[in-house]
PDB file of N, CA and C in Angstrom:
ATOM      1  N   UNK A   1    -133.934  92.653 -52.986  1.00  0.00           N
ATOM      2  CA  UNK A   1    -132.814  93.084 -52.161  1.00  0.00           C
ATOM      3  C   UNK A   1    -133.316  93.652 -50.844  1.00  0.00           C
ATOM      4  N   UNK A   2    -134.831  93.653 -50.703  1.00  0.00           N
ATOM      5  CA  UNK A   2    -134.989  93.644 -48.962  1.00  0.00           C
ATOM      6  C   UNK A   2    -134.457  93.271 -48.301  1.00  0.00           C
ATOM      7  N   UNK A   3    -134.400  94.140 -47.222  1.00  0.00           N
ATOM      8  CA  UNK A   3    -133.264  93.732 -45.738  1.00  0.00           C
ATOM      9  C   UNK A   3    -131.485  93.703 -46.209  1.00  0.00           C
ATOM     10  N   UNK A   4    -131.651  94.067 -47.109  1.00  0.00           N
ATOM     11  CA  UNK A   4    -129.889  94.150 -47.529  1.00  0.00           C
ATOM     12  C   UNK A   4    -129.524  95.833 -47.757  1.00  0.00           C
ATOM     13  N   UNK A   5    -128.239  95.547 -47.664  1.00  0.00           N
ATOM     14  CA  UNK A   5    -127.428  96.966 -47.817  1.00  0.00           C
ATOM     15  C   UNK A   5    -126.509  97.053 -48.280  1.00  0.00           C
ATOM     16  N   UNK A   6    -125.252  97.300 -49.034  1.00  0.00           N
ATOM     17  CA  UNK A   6    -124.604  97.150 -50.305  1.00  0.00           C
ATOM     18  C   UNK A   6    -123.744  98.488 -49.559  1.00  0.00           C
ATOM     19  N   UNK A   7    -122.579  98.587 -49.322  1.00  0.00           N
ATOM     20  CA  UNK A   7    -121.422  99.501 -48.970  1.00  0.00           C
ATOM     21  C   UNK A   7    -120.482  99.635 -50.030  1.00  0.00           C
ATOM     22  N   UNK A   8    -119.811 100.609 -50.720  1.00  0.00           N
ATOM     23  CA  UNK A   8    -118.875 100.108 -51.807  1.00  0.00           C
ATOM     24  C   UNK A   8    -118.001 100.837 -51.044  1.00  0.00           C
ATOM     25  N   UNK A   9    -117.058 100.683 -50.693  1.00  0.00           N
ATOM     26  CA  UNK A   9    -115.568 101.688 -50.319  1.00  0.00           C
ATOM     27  C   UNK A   9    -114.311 101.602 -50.808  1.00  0.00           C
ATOM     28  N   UNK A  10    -114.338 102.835 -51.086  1.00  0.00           N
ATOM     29  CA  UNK A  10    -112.822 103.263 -51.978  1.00  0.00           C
ATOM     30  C   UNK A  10    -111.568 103.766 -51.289  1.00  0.00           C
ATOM     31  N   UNK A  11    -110.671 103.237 -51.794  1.00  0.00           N
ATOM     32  CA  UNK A  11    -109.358 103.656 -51.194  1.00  0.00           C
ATOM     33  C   UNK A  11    -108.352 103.792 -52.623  1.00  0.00           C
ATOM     34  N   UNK A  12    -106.944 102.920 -51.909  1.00  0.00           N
ATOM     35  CA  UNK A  12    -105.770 103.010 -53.235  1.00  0.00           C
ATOM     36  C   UNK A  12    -105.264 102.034 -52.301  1.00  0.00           C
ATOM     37  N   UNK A  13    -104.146 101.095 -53.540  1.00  0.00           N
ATOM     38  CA  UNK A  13    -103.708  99.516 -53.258  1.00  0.00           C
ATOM     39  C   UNK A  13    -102.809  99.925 -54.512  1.00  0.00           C
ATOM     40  N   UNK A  14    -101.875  99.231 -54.265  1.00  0.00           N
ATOM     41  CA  UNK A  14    -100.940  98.898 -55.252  1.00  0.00           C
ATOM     42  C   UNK A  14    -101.598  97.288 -55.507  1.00  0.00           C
ATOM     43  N   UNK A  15    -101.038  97.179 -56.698  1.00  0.00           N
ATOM     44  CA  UNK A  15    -101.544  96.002 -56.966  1.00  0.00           C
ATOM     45  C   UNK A  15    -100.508  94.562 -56.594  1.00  0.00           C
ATOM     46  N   UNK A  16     -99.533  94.917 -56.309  1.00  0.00           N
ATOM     47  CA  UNK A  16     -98.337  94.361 -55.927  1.00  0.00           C
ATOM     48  C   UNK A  16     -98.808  94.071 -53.983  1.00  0.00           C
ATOM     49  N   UNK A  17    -100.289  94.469 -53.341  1.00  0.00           N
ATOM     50  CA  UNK A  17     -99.845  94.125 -52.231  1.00  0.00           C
ATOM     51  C   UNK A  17    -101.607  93.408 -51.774  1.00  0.00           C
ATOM     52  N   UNK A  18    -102.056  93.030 -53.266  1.00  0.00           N
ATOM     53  CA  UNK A  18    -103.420  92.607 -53.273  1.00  0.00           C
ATOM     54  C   UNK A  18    -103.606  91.137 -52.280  1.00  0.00           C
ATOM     55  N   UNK A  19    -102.468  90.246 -52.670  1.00  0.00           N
ATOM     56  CA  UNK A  19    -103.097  89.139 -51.528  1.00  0.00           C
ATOM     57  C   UNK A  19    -102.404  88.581 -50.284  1.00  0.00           C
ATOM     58  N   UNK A  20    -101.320  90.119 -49.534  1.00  0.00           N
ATOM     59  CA  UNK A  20    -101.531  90.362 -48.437  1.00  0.00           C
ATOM     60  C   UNK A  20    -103.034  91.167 -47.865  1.00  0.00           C
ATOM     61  N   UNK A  21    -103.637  91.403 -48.528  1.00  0.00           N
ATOM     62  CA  UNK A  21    -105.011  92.405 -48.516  1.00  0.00           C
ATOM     63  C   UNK A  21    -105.969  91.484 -48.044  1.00  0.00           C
ATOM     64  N   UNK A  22    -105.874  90.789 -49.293  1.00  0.00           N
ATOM     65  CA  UNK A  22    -107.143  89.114 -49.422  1.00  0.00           C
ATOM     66  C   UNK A  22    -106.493  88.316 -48.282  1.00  0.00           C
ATOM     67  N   UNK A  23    -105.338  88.451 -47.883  1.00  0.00           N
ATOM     68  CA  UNK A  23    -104.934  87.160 -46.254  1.00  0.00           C
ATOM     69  C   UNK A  23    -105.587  87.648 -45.097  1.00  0.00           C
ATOM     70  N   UNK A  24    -105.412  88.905 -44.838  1.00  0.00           N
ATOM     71  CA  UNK A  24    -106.146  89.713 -43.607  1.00  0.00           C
ATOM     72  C   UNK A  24    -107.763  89.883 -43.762  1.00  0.00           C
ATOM     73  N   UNK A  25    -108.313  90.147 -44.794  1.00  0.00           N
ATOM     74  CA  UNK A  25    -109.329  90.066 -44.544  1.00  0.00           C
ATOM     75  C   UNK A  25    -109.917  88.024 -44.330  1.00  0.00           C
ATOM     76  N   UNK A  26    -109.327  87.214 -45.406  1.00  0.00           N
ATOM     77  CA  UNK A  26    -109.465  86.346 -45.201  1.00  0.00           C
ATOM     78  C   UNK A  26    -109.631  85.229 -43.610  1.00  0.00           C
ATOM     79  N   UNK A  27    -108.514  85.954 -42.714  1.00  0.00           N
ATOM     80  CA  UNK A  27    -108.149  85.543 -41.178  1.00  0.00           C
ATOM     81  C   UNK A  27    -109.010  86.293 -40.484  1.00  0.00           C
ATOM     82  N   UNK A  28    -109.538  87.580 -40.831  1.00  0.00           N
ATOM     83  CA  UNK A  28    -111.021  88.474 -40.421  1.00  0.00           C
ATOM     84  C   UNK A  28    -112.654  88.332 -40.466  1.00  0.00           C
ATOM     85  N   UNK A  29    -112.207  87.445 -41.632  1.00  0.00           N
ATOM     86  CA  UNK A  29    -113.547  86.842 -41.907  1.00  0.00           C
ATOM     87  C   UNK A  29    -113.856  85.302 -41.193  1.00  0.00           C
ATOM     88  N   UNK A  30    -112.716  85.247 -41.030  1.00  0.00           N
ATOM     89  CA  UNK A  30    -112.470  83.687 -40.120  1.00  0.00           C
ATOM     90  C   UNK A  30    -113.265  83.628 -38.775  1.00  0.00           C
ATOM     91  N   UNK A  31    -113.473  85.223 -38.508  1.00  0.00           N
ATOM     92  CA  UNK A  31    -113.461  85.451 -36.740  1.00  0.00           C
ATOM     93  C   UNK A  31    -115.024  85.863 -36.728  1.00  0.00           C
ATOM     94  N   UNK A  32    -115.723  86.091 -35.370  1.00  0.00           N
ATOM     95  CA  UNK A  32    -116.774  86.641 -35.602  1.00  0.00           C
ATOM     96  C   UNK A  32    -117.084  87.854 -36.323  1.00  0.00           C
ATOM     97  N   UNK A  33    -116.205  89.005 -36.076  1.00  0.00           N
ATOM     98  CA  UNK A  33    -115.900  90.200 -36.544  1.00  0.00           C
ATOM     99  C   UNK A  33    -116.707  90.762 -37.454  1.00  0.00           C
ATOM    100  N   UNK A  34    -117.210  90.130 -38.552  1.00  0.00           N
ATOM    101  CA  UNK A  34    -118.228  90.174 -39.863  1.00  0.00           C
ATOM    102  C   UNK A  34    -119.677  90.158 -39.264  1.00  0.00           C
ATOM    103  N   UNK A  35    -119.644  88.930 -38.091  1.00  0.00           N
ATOM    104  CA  UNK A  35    -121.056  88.744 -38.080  1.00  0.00           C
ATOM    105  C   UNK A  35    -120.893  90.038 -36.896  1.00  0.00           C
ATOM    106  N   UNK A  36    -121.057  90.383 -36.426  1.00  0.00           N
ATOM    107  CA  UNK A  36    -121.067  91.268 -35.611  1.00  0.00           C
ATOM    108  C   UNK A  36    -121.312  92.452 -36.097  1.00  0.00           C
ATOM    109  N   UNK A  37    -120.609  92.706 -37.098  1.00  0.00           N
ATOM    110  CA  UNK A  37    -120.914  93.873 -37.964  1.00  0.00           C
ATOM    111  C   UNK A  37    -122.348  94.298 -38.947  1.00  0.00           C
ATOM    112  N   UNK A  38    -122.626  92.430 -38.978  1.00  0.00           N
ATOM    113  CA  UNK A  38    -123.974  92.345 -39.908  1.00  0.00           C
ATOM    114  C   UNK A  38    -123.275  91.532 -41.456  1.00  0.00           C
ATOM    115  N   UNK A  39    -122.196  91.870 -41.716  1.00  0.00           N
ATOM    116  CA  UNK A  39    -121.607  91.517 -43.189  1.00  0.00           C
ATOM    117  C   UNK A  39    -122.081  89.910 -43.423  1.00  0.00           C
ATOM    118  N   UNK A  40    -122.726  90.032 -44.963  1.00  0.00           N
ATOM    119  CA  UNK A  40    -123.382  88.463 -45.266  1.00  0.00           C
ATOM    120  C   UNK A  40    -121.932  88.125 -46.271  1.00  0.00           C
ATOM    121  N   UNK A  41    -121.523  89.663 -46.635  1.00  0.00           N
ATOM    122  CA  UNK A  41    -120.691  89.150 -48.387  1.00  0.00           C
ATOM    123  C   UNK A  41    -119.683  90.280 -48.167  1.00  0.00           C
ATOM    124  N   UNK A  42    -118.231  89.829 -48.532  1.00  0.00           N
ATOM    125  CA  UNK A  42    -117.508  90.474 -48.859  1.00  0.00           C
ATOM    126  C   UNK A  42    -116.987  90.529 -50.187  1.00  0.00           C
ATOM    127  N   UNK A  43    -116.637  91.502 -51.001  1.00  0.00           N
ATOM    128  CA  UNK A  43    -115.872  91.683 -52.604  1.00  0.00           C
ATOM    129  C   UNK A  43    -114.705  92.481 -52.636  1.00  0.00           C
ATOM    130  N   UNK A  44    -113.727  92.143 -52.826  1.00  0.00           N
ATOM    131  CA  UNK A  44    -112.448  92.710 -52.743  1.00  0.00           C
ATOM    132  C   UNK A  44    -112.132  92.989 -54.291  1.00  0.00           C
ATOM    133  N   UNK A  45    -112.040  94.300 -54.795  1.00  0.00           N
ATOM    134  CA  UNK A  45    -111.917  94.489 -56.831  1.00  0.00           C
ATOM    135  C   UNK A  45    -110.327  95.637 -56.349  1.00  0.00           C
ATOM    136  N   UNK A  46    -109.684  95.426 -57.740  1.00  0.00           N
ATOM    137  CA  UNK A  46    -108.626  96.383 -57.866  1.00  0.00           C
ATOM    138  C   UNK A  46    -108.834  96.831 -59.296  1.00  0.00           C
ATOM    139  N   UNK A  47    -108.901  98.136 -59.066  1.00  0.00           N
ATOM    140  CA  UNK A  47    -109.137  98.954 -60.332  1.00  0.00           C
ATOM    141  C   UNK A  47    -107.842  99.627 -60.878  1.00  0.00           C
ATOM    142  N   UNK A  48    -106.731  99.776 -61.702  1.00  0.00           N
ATOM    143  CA  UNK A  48    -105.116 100.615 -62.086  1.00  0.00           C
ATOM    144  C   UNK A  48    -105.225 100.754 -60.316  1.00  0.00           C
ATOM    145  N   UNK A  49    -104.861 101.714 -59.659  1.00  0.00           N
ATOM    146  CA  UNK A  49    -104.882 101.982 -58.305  1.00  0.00           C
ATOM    147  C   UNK A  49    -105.844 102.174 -57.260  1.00  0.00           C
ATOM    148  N   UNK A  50    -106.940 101.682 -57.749  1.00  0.00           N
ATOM    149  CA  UNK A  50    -107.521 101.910 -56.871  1.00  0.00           C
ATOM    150  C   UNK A  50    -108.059 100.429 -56.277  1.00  0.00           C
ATOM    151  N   UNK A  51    -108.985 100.496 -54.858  1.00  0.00           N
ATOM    152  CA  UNK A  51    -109.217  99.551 -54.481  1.00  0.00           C
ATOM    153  C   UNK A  51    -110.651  99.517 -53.925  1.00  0.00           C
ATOM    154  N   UNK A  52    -111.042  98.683 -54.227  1.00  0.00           N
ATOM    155  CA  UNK A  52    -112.656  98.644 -54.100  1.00  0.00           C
ATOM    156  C   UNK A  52    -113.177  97.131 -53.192  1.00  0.00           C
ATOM    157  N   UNK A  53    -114.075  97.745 -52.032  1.00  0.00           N
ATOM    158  CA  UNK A  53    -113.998  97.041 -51.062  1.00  0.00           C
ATOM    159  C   UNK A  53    -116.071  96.968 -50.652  1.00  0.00           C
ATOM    160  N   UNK A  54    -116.694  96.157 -51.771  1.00  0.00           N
ATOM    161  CA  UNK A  54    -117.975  95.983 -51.660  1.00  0.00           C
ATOM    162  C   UNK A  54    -118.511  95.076 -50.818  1.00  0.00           C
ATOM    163  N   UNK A  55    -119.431  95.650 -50.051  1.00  0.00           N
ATOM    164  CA  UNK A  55    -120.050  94.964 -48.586  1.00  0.00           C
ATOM    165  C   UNK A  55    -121.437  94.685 -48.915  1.00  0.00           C
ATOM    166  N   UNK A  56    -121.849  93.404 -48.573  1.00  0.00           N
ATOM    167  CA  UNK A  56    -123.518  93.107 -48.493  1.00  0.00           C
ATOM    168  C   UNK A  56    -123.819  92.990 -47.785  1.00  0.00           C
ATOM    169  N   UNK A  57    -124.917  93.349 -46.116  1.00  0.00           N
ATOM    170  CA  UNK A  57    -125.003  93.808 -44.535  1.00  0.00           C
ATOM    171  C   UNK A  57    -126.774  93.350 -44.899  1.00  0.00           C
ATOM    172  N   UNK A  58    -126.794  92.955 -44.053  1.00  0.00           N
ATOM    173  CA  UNK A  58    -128.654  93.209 -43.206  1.00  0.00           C
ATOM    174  C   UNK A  58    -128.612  94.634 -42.812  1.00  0.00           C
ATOM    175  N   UNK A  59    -127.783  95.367 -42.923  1.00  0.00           N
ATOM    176  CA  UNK A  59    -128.375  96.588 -42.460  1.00  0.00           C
ATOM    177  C   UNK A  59    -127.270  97.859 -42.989  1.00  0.00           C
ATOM    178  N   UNK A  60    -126.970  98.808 -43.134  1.00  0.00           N
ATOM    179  CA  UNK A  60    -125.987 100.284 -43.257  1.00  0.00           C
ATOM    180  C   UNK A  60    -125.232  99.532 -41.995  1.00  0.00           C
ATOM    181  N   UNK A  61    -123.877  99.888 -42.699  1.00  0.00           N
ATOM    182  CA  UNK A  61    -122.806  99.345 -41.605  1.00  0.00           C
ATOM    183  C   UNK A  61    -121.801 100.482 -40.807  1.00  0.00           C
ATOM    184  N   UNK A  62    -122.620 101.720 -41.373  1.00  0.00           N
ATOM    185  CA  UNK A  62    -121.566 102.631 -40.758  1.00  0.00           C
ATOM    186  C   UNK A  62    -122.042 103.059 -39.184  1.00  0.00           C
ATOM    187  N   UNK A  63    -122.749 102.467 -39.135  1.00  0.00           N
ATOM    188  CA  UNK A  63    -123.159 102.538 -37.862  1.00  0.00           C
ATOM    189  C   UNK A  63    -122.078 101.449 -37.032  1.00  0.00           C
ATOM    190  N   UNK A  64    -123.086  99.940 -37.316  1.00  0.00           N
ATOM    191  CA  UNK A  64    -121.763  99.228 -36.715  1.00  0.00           C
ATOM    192  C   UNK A  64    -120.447  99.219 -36.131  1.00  0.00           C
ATOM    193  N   UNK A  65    -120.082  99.991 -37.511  1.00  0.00           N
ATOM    194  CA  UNK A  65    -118.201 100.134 -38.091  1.00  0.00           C
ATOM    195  C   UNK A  65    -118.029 101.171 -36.596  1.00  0.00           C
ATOM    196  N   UNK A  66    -118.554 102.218 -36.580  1.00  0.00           N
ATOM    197  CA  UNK A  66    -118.544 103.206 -35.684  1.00  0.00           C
ATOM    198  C   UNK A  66    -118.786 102.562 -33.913  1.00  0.00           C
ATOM    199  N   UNK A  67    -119.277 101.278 -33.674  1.00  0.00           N
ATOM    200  CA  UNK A  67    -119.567 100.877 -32.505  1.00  0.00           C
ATOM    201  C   UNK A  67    -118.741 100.085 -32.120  1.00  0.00           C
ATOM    202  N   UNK A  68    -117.760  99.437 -32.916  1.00  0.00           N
ATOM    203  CA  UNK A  68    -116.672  98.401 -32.996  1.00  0.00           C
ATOM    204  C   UNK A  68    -115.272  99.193 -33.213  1.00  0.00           C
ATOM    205  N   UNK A  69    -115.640 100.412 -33.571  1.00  0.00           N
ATOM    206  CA  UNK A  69    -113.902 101.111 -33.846  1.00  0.00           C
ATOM    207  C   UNK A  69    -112.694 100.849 -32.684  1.00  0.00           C
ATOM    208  N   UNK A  70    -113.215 100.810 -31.416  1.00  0.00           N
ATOM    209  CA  UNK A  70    -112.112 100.710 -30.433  1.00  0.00           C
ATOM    210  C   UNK A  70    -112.153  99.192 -29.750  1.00  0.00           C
ATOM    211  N   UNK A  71    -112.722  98.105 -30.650  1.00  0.00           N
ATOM    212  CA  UNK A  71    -112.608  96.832 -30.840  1.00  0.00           C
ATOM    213  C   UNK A  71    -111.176  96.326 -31.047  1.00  0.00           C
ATOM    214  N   UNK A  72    -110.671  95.693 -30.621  1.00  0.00           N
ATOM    215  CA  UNK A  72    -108.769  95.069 -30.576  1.00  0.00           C
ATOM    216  C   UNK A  72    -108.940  94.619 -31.881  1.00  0.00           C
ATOM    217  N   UNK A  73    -109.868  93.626 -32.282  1.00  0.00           N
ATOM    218  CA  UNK A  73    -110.224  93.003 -33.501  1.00  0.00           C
ATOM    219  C   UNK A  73    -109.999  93.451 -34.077  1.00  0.00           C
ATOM    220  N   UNK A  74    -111.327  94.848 -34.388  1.00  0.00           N
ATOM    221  CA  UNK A  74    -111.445  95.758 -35.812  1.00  0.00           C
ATOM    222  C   UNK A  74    -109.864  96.350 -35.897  1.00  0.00           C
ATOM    223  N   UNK A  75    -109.377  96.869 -34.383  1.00  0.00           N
ATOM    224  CA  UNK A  75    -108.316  97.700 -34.624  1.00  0.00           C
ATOM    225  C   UNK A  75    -106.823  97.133 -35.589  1.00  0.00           C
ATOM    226  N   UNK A  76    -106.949  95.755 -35.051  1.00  0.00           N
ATOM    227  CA  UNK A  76    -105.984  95.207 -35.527  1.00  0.00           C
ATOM    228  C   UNK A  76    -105.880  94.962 -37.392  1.00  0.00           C
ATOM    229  N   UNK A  77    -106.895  94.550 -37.125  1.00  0.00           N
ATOM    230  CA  UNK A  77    -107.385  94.463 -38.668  1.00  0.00           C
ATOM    231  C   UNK A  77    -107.055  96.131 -39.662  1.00  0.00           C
ATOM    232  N   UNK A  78    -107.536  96.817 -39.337  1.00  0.00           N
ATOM    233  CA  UNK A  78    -107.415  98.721 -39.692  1.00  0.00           C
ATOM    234  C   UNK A  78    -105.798  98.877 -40.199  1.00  0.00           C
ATOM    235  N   UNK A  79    -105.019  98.187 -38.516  1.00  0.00           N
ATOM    236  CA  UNK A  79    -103.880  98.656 -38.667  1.00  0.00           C
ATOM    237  C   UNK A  79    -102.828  97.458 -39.616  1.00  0.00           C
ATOM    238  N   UNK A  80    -103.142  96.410 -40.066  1.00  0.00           N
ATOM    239  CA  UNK A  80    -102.552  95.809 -40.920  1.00  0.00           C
ATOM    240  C   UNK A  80    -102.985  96.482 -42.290  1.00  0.00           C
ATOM    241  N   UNK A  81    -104.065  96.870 -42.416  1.00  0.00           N
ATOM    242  CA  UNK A  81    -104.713  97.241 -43.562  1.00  0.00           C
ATOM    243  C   UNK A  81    -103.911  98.747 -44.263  1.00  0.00           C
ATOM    244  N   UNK A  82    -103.754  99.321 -42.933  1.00  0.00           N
ATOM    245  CA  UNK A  82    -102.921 100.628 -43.169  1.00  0.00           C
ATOM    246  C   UNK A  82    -101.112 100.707 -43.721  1.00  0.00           C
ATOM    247  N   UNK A  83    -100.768  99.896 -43.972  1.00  0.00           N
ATOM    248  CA  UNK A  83     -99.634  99.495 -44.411  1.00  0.00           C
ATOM    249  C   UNK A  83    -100.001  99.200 -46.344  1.00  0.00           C
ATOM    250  N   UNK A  84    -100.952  98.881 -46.881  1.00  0.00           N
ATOM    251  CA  UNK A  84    -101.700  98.584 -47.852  1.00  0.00           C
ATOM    252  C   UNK A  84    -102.202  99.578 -48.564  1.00  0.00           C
ATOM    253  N   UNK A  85    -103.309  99.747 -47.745  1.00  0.00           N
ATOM    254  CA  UNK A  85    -104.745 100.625 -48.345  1.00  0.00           C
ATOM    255  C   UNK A  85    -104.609 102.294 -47.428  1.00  0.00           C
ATOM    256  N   UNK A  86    -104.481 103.080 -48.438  1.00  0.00           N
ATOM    257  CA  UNK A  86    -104.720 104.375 -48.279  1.00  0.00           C
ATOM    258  C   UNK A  86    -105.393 105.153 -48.825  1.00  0.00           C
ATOM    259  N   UNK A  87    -106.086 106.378 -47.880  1.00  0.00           N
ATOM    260  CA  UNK A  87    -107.343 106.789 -48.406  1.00  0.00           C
ATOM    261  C   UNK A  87    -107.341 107.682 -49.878  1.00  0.00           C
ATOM    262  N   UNK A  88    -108.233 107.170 -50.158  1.00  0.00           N
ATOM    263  CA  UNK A  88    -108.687 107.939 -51.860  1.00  0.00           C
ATOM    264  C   UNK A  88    -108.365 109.465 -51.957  1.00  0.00           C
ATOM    265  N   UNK A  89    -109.140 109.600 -50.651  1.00  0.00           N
ATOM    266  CA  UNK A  89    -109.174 111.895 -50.630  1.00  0.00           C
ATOM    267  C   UNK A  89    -108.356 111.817 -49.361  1.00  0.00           C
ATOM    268  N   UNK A  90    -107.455 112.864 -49.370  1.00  0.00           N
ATOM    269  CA  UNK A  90    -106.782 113.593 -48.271  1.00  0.00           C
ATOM    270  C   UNK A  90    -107.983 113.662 -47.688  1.00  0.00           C
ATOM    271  N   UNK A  91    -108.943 114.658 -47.617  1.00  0.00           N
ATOM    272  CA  UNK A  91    -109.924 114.875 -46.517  1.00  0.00           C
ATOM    273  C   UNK A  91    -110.522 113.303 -45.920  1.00  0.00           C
ATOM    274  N   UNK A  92    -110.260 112.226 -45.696  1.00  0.00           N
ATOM    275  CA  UNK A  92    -111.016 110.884 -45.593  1.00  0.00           C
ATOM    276  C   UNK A  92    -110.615 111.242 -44.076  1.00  0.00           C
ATOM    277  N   UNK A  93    -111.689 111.110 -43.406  1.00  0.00           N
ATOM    278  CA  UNK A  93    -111.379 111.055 -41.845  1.00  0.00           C
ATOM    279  C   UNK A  93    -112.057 109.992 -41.067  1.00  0.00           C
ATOM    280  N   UNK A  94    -112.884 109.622 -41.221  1.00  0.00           N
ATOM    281  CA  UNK A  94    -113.859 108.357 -41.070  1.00  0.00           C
ATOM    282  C   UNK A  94    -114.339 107.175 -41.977  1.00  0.00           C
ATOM    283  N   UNK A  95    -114.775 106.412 -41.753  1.00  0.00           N
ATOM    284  CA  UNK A  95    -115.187 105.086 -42.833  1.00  0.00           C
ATOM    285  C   UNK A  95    -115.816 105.714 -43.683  1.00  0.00           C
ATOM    286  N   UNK A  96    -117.373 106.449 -43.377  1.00  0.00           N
ATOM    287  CA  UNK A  96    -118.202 107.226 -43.947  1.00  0.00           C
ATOM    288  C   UNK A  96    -117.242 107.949 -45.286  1.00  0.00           C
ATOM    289  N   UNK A  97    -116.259 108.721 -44.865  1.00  0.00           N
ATOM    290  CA  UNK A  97    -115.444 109.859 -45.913  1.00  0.00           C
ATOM    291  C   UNK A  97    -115.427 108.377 -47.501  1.00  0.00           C
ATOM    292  N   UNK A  98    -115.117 107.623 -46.982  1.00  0.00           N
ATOM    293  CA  UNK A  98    -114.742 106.592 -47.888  1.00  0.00           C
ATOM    294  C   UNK A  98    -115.793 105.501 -48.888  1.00  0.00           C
ATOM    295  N   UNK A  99    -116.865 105.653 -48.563  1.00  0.00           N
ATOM    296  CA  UNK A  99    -118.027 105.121 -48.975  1.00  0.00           C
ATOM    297  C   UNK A  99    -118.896 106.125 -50.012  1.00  0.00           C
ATOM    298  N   UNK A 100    -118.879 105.367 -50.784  1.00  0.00           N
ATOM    299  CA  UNK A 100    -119.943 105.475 -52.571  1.00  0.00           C
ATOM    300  C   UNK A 100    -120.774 106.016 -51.928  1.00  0.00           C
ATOM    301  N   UNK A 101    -121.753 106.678 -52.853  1.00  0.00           N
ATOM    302  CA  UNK A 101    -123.040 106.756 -52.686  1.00  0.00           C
ATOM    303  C   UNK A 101    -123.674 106.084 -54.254  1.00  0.00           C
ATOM    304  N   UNK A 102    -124.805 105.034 -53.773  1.00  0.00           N
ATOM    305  CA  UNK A 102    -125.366 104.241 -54.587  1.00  0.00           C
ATOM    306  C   UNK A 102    -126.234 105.517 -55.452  1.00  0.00           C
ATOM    307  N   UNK A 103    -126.349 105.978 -56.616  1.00  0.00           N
ATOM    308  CA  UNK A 103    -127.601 106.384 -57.206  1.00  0.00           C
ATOM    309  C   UNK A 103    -128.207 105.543 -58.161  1.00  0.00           C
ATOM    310  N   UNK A 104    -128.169 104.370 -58.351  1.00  0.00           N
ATOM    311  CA  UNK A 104    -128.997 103.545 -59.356  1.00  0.00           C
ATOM    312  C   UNK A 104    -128.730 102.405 -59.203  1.00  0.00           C
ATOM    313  N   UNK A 105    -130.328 101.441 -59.252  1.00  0.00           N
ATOM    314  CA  UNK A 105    -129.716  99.698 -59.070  1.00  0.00           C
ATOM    315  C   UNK A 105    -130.790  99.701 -59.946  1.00  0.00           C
ATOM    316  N   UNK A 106    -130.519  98.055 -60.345  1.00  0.00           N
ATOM    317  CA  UNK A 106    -131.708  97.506 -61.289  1.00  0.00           C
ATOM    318  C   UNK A 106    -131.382  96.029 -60.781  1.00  0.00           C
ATOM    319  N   UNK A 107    -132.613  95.588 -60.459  1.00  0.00           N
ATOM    320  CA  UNK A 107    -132.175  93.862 -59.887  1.00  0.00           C
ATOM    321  C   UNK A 107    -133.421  93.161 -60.762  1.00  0.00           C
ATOM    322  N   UNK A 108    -132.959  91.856 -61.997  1.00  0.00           N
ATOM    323  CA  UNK A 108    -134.034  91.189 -62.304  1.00  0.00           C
ATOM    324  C   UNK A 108    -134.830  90.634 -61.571  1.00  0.00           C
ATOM    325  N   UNK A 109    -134.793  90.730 -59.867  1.00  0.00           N
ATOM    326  CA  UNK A 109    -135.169  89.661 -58.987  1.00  0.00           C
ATOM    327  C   UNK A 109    -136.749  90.718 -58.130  1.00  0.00           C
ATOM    328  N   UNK A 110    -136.197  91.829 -58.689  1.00  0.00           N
ATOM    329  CA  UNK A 110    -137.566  92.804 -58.024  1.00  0.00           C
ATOM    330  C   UNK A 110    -138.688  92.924 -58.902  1.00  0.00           C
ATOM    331  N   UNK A 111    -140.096  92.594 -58.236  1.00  0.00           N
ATOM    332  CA  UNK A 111    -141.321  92.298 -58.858  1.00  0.00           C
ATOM    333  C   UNK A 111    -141.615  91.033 -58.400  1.00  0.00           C
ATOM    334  N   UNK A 112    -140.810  89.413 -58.481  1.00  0.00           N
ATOM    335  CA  UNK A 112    -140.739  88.738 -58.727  1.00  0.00           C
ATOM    336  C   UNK A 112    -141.506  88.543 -57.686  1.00  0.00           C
TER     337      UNK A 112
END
């Protein structure tokens, strides 16, 4: 998993509004927008309410995310998303507030 980076971000989704979710990112992923960001892989999971939004990057994307925020693109994208997806914690103020922290991987592919 050299040179990769793995983002998991949490929010809340009804499950009733999952593939207006999967259309926008789908028409997002269409655009440069991803590569720009670094994103190789996107994973869209719904958990009872929650919503889980796993990223695979050449690099930590909260940087990126943070250099593109006042992007028409990203913005547009945010603000369809915000009709959908709302944040997990009241305190969520940034992308960062919203992102896992990884403490354990195991990949059969390391050693190899």
């Amino acid at each position: 998993m050299t040179g990769q980076h793995r983002t998991l971000i949490i929010a809340r989704a009804d499950r009733r509004s999952l593939a207006d979710i999967g259309r926008i990112f789908a028409e997002s992923d269409a655009t440069n927008l991803p590569h720009r960001l670094g994103v190789r892989r996107r994973s869209l999971f719904h958990y009872r309410d929650l919503y889980l939004h796993l990223i695979d990057a050449d690099a930590p994307v909260l940087g990126p995310l943070e250099q593109v925020r006042d992007d028409p693109d990203f913005q547009e994208v945010n603000e369809r998303l915000s009709t959908f997806v709302t944040p997990y914690s009241p305190e969520w103020r940034t992308a960062g507030d919203a992102m896992a922290n990884e403490f354990y991987t195991w990949s059969s592919e390391e050693g190899q």
